[in-house]
Protein backbone atom coordinates (compact mmCIF):
# COMPACT_ATOMS: atom_id res chain seq x y z
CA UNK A 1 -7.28 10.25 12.07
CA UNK A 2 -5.38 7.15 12.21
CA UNK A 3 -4.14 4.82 9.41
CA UNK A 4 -2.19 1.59 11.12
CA UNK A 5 -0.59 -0.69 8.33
CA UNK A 6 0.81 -4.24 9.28
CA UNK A 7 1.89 -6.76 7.06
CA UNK A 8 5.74 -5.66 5.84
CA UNK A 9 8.19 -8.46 6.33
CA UNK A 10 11.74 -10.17 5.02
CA UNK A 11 10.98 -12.36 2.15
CA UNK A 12 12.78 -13.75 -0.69
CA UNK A 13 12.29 -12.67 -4.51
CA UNK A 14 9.73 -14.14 -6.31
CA UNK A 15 7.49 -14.66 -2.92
CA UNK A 16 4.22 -12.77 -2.32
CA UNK A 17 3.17 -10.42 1.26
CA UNK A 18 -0.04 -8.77 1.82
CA UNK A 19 0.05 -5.65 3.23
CA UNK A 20 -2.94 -4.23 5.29
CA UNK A 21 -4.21 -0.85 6.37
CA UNK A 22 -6.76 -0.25 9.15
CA UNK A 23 -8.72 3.09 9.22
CA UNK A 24 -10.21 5.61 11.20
CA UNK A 25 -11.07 8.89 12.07
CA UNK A 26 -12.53 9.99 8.98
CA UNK A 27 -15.14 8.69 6.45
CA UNK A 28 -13.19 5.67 4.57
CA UNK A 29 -16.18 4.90 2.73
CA UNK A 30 -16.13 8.47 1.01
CA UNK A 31 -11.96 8.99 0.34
CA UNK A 32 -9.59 7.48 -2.19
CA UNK A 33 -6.69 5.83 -0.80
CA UNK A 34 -3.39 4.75 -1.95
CA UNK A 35 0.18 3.18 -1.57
CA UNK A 36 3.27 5.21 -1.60
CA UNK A 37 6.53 3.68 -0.71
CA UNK A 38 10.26 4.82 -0.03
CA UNK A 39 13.28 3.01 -0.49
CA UNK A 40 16.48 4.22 1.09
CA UNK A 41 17.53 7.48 0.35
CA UNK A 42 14.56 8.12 -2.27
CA UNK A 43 11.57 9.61 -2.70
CA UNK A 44 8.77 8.75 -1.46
CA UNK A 45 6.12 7.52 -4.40
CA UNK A 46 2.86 6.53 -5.22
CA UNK A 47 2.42 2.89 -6.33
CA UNK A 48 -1.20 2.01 -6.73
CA UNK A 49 -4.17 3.76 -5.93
CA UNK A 50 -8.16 2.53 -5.62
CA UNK A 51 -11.44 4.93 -5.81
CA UNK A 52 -13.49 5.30 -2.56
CA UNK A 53 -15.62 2.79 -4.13
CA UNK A 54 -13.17 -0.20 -5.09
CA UNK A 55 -13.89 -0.08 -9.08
CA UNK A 56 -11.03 2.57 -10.13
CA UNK A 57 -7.48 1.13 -9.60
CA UNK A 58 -4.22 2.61 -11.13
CA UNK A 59 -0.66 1.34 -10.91
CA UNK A 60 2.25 2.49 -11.69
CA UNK A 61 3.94 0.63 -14.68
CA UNK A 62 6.70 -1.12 -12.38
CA UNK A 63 4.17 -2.87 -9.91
CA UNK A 64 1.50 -3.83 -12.83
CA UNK A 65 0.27 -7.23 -12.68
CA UNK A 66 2.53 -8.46 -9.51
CA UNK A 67 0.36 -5.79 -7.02
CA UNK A 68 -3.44 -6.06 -6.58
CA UNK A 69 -5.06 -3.31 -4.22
CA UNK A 70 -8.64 -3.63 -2.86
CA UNK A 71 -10.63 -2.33 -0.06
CA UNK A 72 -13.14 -2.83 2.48
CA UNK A 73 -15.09 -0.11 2.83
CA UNK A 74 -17.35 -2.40 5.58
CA UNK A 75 -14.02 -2.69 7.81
CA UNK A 76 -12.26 0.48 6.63
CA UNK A 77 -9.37 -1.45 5.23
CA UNK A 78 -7.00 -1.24 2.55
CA UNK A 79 -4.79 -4.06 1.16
CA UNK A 80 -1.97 -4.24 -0.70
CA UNK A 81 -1.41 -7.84 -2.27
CA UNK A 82 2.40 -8.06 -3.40
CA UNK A 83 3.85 -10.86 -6.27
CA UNK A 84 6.41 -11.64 -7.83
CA UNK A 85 8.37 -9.68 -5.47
CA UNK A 86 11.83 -8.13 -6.39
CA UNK A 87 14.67 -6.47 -4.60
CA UNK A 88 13.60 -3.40 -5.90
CA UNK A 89 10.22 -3.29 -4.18
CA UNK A 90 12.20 -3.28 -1.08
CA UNK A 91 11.26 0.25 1.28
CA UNK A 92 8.86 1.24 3.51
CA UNK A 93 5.40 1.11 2.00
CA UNK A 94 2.96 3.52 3.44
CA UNK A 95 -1.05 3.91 3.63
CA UNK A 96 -2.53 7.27 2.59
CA UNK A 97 -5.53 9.04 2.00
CA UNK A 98 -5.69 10.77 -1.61
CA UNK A 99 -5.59 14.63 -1.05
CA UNK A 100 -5.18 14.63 2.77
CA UNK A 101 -2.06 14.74 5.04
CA UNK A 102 -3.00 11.81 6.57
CA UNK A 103 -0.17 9.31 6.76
CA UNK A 104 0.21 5.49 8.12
CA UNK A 105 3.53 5.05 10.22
CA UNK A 106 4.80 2.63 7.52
CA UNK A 107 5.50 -0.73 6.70
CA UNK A 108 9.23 -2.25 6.11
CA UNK A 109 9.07 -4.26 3.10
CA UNK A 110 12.13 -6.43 2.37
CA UNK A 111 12.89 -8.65 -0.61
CA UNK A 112 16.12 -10.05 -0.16
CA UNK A 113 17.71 -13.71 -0.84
């Protein structure tokens, strides 16, 4: 099982990233996925998460209407598409599969003027 996100970056608040997550090893087409993320020194949590079939989304309250997550379920990808970004969305954001211990290496996020 692999998940390999790209995407993270230095950017300046108000500005937009997308971040992407390549899959493999497993049946995409058949698994929930989400977004967690960590900021220094906290907990890592969930931010937004998407049905195996793209139509369910949920977000957490803090990241509603600035994040938009889809999927490709043809390319086994998951995006993350960021807005409005603030300098407390900075961490590391990482790519998981819903009731698994599968894990992407993370993402460094950084909104910063």
């Amino acid at each position: 099982v692999q998940l390999v996100e790209s995407g993270g970056g230095l950017v300046q608040p108000g500005g937009s990233l997308r971040l992407s997550c390549v899959a493999s090893g497993f049946t995409f087409s058949s698994s929930a996925m989400n977004w967690y993320r960590q900021a220094p020194g906290k907990e890592r949590l969930m931010v937004v998460q998407i049905d195996s079939s793209g139509r369910l989304t949920y977000y957490v309250d803090s990241v509603k209407d600035r994040f938009t997550i889809s999927r490709d379920n043809v390319k086994n990808t998951v995006s993350l598409e960021m807005n409005s970004l603030k300098p407390e969305d900075t961490a590391v954001y990482y790519c998981h599969r819903v009731s698994s211990n599968y894990w992407g290496q993370g993402t460094q996020v950084t909104v910063s003027s």
